[in-house]
Structures are given as C-alpha cells and as structure tokens.
Protein backbone atom coordinates (compact mmCIF):
# COMPACT_ATOMS: atom_id res chain seq x y z
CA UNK A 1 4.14 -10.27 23.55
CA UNK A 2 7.37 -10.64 25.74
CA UNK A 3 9.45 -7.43 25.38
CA UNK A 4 12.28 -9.16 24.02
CA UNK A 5 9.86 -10.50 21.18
CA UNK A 6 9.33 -7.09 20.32
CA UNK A 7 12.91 -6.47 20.43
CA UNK A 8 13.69 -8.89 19.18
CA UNK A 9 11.26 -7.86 15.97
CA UNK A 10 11.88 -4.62 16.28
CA UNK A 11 15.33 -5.43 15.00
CA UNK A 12 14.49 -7.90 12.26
CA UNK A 13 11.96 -4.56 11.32
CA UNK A 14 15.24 -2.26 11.06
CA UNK A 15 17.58 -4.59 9.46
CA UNK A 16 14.81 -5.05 6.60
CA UNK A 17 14.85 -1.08 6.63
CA UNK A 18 18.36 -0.74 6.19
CA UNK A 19 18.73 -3.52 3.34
CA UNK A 20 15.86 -1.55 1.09
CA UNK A 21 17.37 1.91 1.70
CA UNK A 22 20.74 0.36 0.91
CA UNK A 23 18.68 -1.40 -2.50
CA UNK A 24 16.27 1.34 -3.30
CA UNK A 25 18.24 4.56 -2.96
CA UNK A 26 16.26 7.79 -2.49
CA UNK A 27 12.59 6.15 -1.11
CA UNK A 28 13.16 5.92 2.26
CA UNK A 29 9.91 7.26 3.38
CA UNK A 30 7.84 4.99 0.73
CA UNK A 31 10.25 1.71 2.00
CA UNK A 32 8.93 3.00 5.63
CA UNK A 33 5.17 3.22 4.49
CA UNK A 34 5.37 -0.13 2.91
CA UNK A 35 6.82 -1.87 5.35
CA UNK A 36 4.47 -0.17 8.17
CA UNK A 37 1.41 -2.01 6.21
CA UNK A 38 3.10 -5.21 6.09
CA UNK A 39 3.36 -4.89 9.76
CA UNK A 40 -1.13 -4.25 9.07
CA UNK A 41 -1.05 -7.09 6.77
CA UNK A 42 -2.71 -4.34 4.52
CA UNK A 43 -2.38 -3.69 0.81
CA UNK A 44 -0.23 -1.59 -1.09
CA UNK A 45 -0.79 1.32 -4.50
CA UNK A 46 2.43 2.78 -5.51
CA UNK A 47 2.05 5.77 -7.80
CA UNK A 48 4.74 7.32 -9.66
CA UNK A 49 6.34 8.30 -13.17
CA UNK A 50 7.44 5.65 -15.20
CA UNK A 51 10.72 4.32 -14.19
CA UNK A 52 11.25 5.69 -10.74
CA UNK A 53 11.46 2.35 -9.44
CA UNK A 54 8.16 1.34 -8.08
CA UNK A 55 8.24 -2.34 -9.64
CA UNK A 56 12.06 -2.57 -8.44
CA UNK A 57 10.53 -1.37 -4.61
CA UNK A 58 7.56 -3.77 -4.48
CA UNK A 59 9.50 -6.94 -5.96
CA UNK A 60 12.21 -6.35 -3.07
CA UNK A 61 9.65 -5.98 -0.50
CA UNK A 62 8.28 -9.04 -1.63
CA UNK A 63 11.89 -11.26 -1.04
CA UNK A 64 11.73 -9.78 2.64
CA UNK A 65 8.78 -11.20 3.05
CA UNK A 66 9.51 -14.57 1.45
CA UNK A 67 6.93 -17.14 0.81
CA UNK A 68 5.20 -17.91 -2.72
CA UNK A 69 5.31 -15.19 -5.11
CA UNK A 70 2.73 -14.34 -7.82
CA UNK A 71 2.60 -11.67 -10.48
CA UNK A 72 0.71 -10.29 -13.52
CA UNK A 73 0.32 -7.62 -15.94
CA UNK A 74 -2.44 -5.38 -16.55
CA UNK A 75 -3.55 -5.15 -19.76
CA UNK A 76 -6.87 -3.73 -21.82
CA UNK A 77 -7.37 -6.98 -22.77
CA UNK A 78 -6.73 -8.92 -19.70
CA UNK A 79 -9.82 -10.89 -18.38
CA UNK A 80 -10.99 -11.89 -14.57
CA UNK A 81 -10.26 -15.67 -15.78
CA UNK A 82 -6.81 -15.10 -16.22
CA UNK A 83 -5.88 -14.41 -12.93
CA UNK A 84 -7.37 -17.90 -12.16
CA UNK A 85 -6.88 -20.20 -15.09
CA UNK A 86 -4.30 -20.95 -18.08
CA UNK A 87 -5.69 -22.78 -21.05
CA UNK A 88 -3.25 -23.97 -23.26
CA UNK A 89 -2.58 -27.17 -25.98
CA UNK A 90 -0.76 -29.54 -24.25
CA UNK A 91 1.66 -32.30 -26.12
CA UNK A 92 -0.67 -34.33 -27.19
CA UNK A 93 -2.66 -31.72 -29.00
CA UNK A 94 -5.30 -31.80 -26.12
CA UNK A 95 -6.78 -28.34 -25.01
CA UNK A 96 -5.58 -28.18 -20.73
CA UNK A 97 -6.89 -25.80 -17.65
CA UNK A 98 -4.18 -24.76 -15.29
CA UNK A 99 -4.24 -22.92 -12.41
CA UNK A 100 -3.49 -19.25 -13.16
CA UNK A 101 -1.22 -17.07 -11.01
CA UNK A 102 -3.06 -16.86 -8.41
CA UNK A 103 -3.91 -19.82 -7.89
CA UNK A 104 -0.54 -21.25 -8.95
CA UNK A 105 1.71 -21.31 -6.00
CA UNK A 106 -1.25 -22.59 -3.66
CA UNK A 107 -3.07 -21.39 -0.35
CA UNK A 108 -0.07 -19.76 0.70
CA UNK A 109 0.70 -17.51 -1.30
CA UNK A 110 2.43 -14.38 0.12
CA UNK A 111 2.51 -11.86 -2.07
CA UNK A 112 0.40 -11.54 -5.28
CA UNK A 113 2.09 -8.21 -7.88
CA UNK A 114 -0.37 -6.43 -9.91
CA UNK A 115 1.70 -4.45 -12.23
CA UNK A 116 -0.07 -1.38 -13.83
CA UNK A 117 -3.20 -2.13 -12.07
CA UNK A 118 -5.12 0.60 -13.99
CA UNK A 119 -4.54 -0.83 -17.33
CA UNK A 120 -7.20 -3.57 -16.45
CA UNK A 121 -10.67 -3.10 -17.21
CA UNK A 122 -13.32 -3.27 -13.99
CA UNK A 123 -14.76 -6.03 -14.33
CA UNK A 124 -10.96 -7.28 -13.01
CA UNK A 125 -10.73 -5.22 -10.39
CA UNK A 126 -14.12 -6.64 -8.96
CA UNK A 127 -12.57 -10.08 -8.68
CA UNK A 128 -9.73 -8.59 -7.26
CA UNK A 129 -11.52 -6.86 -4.48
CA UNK A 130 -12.94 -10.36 -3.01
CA UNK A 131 -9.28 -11.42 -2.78
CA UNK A 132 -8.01 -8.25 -1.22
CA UNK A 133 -11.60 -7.87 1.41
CA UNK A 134 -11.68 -11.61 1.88
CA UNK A 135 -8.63 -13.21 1.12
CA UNK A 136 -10.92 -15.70 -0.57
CA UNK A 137 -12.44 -16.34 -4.13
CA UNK A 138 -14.33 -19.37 -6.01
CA UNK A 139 -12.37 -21.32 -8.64
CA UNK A 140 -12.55 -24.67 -9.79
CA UNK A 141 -15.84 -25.38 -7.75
CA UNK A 142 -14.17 -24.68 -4.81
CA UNK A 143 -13.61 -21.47 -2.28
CA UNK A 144 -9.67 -20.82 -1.81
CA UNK A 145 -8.55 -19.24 1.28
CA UNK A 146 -5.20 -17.44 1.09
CA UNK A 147 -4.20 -16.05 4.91
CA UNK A 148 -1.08 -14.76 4.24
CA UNK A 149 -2.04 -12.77 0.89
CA UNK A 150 -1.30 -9.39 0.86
CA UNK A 151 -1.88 -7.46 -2.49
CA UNK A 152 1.36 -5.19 -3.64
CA UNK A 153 0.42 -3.47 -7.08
CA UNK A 154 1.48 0.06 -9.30
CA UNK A 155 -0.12 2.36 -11.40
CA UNK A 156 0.55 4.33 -14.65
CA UNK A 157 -0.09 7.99 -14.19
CA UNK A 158 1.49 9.23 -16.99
CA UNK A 159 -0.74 7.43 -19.74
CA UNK A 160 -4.26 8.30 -20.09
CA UNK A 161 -5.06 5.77 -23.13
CA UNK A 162 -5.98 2.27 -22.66
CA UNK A 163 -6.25 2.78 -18.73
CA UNK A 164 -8.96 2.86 -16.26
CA UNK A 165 -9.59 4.73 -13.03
CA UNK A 166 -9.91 2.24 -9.95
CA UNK A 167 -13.07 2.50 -8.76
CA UNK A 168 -13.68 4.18 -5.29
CA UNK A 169 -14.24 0.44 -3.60
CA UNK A 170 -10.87 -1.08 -4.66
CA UNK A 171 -9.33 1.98 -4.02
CA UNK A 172 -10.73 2.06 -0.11
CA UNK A 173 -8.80 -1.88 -0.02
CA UNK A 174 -5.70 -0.77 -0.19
CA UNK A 175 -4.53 0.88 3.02
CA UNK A 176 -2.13 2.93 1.66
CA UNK A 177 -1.16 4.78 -1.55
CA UNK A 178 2.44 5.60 -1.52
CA UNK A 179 4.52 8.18 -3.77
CA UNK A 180 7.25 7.27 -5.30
CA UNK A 181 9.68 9.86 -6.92
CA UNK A 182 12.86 9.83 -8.74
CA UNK A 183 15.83 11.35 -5.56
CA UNK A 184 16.20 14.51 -6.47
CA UNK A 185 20.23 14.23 -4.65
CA UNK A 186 22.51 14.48 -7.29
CA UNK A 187 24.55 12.00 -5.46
CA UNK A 188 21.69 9.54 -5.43
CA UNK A 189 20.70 10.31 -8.71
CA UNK A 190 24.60 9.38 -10.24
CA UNK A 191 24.35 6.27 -8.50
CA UNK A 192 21.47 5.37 -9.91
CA UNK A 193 23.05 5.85 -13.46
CA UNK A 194 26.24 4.96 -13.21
CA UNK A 195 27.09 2.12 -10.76
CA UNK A 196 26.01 -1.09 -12.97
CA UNK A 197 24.77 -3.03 -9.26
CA UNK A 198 21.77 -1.07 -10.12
CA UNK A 199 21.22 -1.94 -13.69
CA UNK A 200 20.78 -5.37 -13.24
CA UNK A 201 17.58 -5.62 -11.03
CA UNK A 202 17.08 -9.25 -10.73
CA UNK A 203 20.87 -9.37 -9.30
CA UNK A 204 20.37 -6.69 -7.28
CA UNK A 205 16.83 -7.99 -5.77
CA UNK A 206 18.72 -11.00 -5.16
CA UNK A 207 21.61 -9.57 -2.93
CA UNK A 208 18.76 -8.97 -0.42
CA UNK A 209 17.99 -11.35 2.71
CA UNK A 210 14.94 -13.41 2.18
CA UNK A 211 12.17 -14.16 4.79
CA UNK A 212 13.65 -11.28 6.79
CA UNK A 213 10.04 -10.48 7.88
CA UNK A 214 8.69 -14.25 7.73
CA UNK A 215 5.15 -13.78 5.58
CA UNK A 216 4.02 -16.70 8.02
CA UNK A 217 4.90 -15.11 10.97
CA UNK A 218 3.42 -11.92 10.42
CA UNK A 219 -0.54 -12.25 11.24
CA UNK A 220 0.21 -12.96 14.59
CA UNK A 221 2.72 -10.12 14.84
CA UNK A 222 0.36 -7.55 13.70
CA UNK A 223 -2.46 -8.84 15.91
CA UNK A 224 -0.13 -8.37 18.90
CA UNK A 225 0.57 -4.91 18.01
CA UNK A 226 -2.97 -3.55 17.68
CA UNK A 227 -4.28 -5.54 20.93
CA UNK A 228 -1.01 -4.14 23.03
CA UNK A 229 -0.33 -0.81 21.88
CA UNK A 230 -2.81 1.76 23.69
CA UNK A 231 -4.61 4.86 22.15
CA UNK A 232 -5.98 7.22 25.01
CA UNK A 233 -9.80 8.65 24.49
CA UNK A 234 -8.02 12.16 23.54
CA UNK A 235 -6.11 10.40 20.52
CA UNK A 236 -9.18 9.26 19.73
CA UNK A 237 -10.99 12.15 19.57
CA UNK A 238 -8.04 13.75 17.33
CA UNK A 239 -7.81 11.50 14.74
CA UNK A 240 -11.84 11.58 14.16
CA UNK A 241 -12.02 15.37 14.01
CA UNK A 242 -9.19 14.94 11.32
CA UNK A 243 -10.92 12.34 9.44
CA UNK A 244 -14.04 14.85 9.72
CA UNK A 245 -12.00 17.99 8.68
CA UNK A 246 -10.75 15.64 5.44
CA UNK A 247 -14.37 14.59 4.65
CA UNK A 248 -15.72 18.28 5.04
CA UNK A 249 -13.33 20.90 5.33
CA UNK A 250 -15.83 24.12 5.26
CA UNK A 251 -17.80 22.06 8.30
CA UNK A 252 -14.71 22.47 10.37
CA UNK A 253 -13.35 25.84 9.18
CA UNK A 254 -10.66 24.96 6.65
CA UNK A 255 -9.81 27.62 3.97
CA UNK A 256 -7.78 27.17 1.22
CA UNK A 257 -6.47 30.04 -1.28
CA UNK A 258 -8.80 30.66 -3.91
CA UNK A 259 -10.87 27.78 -3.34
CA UNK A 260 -14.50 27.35 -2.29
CA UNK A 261 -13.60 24.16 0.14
CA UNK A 262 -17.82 23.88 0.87
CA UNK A 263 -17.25 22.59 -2.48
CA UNK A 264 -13.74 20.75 -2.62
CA UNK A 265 -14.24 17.47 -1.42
CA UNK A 266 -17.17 14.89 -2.53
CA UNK A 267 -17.08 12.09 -1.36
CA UNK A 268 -14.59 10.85 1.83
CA UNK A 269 -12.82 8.37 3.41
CA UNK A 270 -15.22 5.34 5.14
CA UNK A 271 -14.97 3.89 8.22
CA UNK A 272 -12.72 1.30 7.19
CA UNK A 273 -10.10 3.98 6.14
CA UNK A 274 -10.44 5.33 9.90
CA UNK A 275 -9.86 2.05 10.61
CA UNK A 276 -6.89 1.58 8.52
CA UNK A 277 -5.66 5.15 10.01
CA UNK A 278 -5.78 3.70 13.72
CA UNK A 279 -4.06 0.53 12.40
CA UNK A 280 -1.13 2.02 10.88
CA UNK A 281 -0.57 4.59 13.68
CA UNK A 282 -0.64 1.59 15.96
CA UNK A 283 1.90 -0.02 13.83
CA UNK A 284 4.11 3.47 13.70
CA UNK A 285 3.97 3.85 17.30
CA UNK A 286 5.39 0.45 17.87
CA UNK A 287 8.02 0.60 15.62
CA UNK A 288 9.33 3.92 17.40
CA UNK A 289 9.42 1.59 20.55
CA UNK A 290 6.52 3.13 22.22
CA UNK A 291 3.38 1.12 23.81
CA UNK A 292 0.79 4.18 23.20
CA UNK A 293 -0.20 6.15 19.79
CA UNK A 294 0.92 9.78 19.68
CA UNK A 295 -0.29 13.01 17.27
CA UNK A 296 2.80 12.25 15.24
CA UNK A 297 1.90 8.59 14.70
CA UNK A 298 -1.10 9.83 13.09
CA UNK A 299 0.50 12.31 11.12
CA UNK A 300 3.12 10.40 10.03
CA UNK A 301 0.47 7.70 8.19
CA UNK A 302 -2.11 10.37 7.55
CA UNK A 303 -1.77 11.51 3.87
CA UNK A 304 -1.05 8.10 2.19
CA UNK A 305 -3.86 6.42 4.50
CA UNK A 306 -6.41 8.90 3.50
CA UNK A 307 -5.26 11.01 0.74
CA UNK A 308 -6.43 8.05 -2.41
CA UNK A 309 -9.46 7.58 -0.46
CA UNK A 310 -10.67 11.48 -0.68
CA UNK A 311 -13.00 12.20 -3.78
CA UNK A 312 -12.88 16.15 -5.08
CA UNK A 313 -15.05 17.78 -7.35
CA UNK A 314 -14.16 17.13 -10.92
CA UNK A 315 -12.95 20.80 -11.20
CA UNK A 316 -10.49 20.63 -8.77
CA UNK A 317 -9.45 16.64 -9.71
CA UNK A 318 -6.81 17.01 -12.07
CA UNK A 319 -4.90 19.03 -9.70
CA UNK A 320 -5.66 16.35 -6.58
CA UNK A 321 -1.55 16.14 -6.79
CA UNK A 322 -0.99 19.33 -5.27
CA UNK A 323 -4.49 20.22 -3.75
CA UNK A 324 -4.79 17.36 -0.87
CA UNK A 325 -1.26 17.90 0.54
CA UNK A 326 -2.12 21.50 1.05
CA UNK A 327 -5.19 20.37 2.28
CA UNK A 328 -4.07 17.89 4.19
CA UNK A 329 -1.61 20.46 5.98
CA UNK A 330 -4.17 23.09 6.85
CA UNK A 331 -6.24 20.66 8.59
CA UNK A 332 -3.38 19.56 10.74
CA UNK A 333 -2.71 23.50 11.46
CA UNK A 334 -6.24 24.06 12.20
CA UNK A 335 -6.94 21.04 14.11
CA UNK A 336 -5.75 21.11 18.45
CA UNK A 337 -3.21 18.74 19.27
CA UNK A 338 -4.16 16.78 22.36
CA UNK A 339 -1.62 16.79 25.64
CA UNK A 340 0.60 14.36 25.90
C-alpha cells in the first residue's frame, strides 16, 4: 500500500470516528473497538444494560459501512430456518418460500444485526457459527458465499429468563466483546435526555455519511494492514506470555486478593483468539500511523479480545464483571514490557 493510500484511509478512518462520537455521545472507546474490527473484518458482541445505546451504536456502524443490510430478533421461539426462509400465503391463497434475512439482500450482504443474540436457543447459534467461521451456509440446495459479511449483534444481561448463554465456540467467533455503558458526564447524560436529535434514532442514524468505510473495499484494506505492519520477535514473545498468564494465572505468578487464582480460570482463550489479539493490535498500530506493533497496541485490544473468551470457575462466574479486569491488570503489572 502507497503511503498516501494509507493516508488517505487513515482519514476516511477518523472522519468515521468523529461522525459516531458526534452520534453516539459518551462511547468513544466502544466506537474505537468497533471500528478497529471492521478494519479485521471480525465480528462484533456488545454487552450492556438495556437502553444504553448498543442497538443505536451497531445500526450506525452499519451506515458507515454501507452495503446490504440485514437484521433479526432473537427470540425463545426463533428457529435456524428463519434466518434462511419466510413462508407465508401469498394472494392467491398459495403457501410461498422466500428467502429469509439472510439470504434476502443477496451474496453481498454487509452487515447481518443479531439483536439480543442470547434470547435464541443453540441450536441457532450453531447455524450462525458456519456463517460467522465460513462466511458460507447451505440453503435452497445450494452453498451461499457472503465475502463481505461481518456479524454485528447485542446481548441482554439484565434478564435471566427466556435467555441462553452462548456457547464457548460462538463466543471464540466474535473477535471482540465490547462494553457499552450509559456516560456517566452529566453534560453527556442531559444531552442525551433533552435535545430531541437524539430521540428520534432513525433521523439521527440517517444524518450520518454512508459508505464512509466502503464494506467492498475493506477485505483488501485489512489484508494490507496485517501483511505491512511488522511485529518484532520480542512483541511476540509478550503477547504469548500474556495470553499464557490469562489462561493460567498461578503458572505465571499472578495473585489476586482473596482468591485462589490455581483455581480462577478454566478454560482459556484458543489460538484463534491469539490470533485475533495479533490482528487487532496490527490494526491499532496502523491506525496510530505506525508500521510496527507496540506493548500499548496490545494493551489497548487486550481485555475485549480476550476477556469473553476466558472461562472461570462457576464460583467466581457471576462476578466475571469485576474479576477479569482486575485480572486482566495484574497480569499486565506482572508481565516485562519488551524495549522499544
């Protein structure tokens, strides 16, 4: 890539920055995270109360992207076939199959919204993971390729009933999980009531510039940043002793208050979350205008690369909330930062 292709997307990058922050008030860092794993072509979890937003984020996300759009709702009762078929009476009184949503808009399809993800049962989220591993799946005798797909969905964390923990695999798909909070600036927080531009979200989605980040444009961007930006054999090594500190913390001399960490942590994050790690760091490097991946890069993407991919023992699960950022932080004090 010619630098003034990167500069040249480097600034398309930041305008799309500044037109979320100036949308979504208060989520700066999550509008950063998100739009670092477009830059991966990777998927996106948002978790957060109800109402802070997190539909409002992804659907303007989606516009600066551009390209075909496709939602849907998870429900207890939604089925696998729904995402790929409609049946319905037509005119005539004749039962009809139509393509479903995601099948709807064709093989280009851009972005594909899976709002409250946990309220669909499993055997969902198994078709779902083809499409996010693959972008690929079998319908109407046929296999469908969708290259530009990525997958942006939410989840409820408030309700317990009628919902249903992702399973580890689809979990491990999604390269990040990002947090998103109501601001806790009072100024923010008044705008956000009073101003009616923000009450209206369709009209405010739509005051946003569309194809800002082209969705066809963007696999070849994000090749060209992991092929050109550079990580030395010392960044390396850091970023696997973290991943090994996050998979077993006693191994590598972690302590925590009042907790046994020999015991913490069950199951960890797989190679393909080290892989999504390196890919986002990559991506965070490049943005900051550099051509090699430093400590911070890493850092920066760490927690909501690796944090939903970390298992703990179902005594110390409820409280994964407050647990993994603390643990998170002592393995970046314990662990040496290489020279630079």
């Amino acid at each position: 890539m010619r630098a003034d292709d990167n500069e040249h997307w480097r600034t398309r990058f930041e305008e799309a920055q500044a037109a979320l922050n100036e949308t979504i008030l208060g989520q700066g860092d999550a509008v950063r995270l998100i739009l670092l794993t477009v830059l991966c072509r990777g998927h996106v979890l948002l978790a957060g109360d109800v109402g802070t937003g997190k539909t409002t984020l992804l659907r303007a996300v989606a516009r600066i992207i551009g390209g075909p759009f496709a939602r849907i709702e998870g429900t207890v009762d939604l089925l696998p076939s729904d995402l790929l078929y409609e049946a319905h009476i037509d005119e005539a009184g004749r039962p009809r199959i139509e393509p479903g949503p995601v099948l709807a808009t064709g093989d280009d399809l851009a972005v594909f919204f899976f709002n409250e993800i946990n309220r669909a049962r499993p055997q969902v989220h198994a078709l779902l993971l083809r499409l996010m591993a693959e972008r690929s799946l079998q319908a109407f005798r046929q296999t469908r390729f969708f290259p530009h797909l990525q997958v942006f969905a939410d989840r409820n964390q408030i309700e317990r009933d009628e919902t249903f923990e992702l399973p580890a695999a689809a979990r491990d798909r999604f390269m990040m999980e990002i947090a998103v909070s109501a601001p806790e600036d009072e100024t923010l927080g008044r705008a956000l009531a009073f101003q009616t531009r923000f009450h209206d979200t369709d009209a405010l989605i739509a005051t946003l510039p569309e194809a800002l980040l082209p969705y066809s444009e963007l696999n070849g961007l994000a090749r060209r940043i992991q092929e050109e930006v550079y990580a030395s054999e010392a960044l390396e090594r850091y970023a696997f002793r973290l991943c090994r500190a996050l998979r077993d913390p006693a191994g590598a001399g972690i302590s925590l208050d009042d907790m046994d960490t020999a015991r913490l942590v069950r199951g960890g994050a797989s190679p393909r979350g080290m892989q999504s790690l390196v890919r986002a760091a990559r991506a965070a490097a490049w943005v900051a205008g550099r051509d090699a991946v430093l400590p911070q890069d890493l850092r920066q993407v760490f927690q909501p690369v690796m944090a939903h991919r970390t298992f703990l023992s179902p005594a110390h699960e409820p409280r994964r909330e407050t647990i993994l950022p603390a643990l998170i932080q002592a393995i970046f004090d314990a662990t040496p930062v290489p020279a630079q």
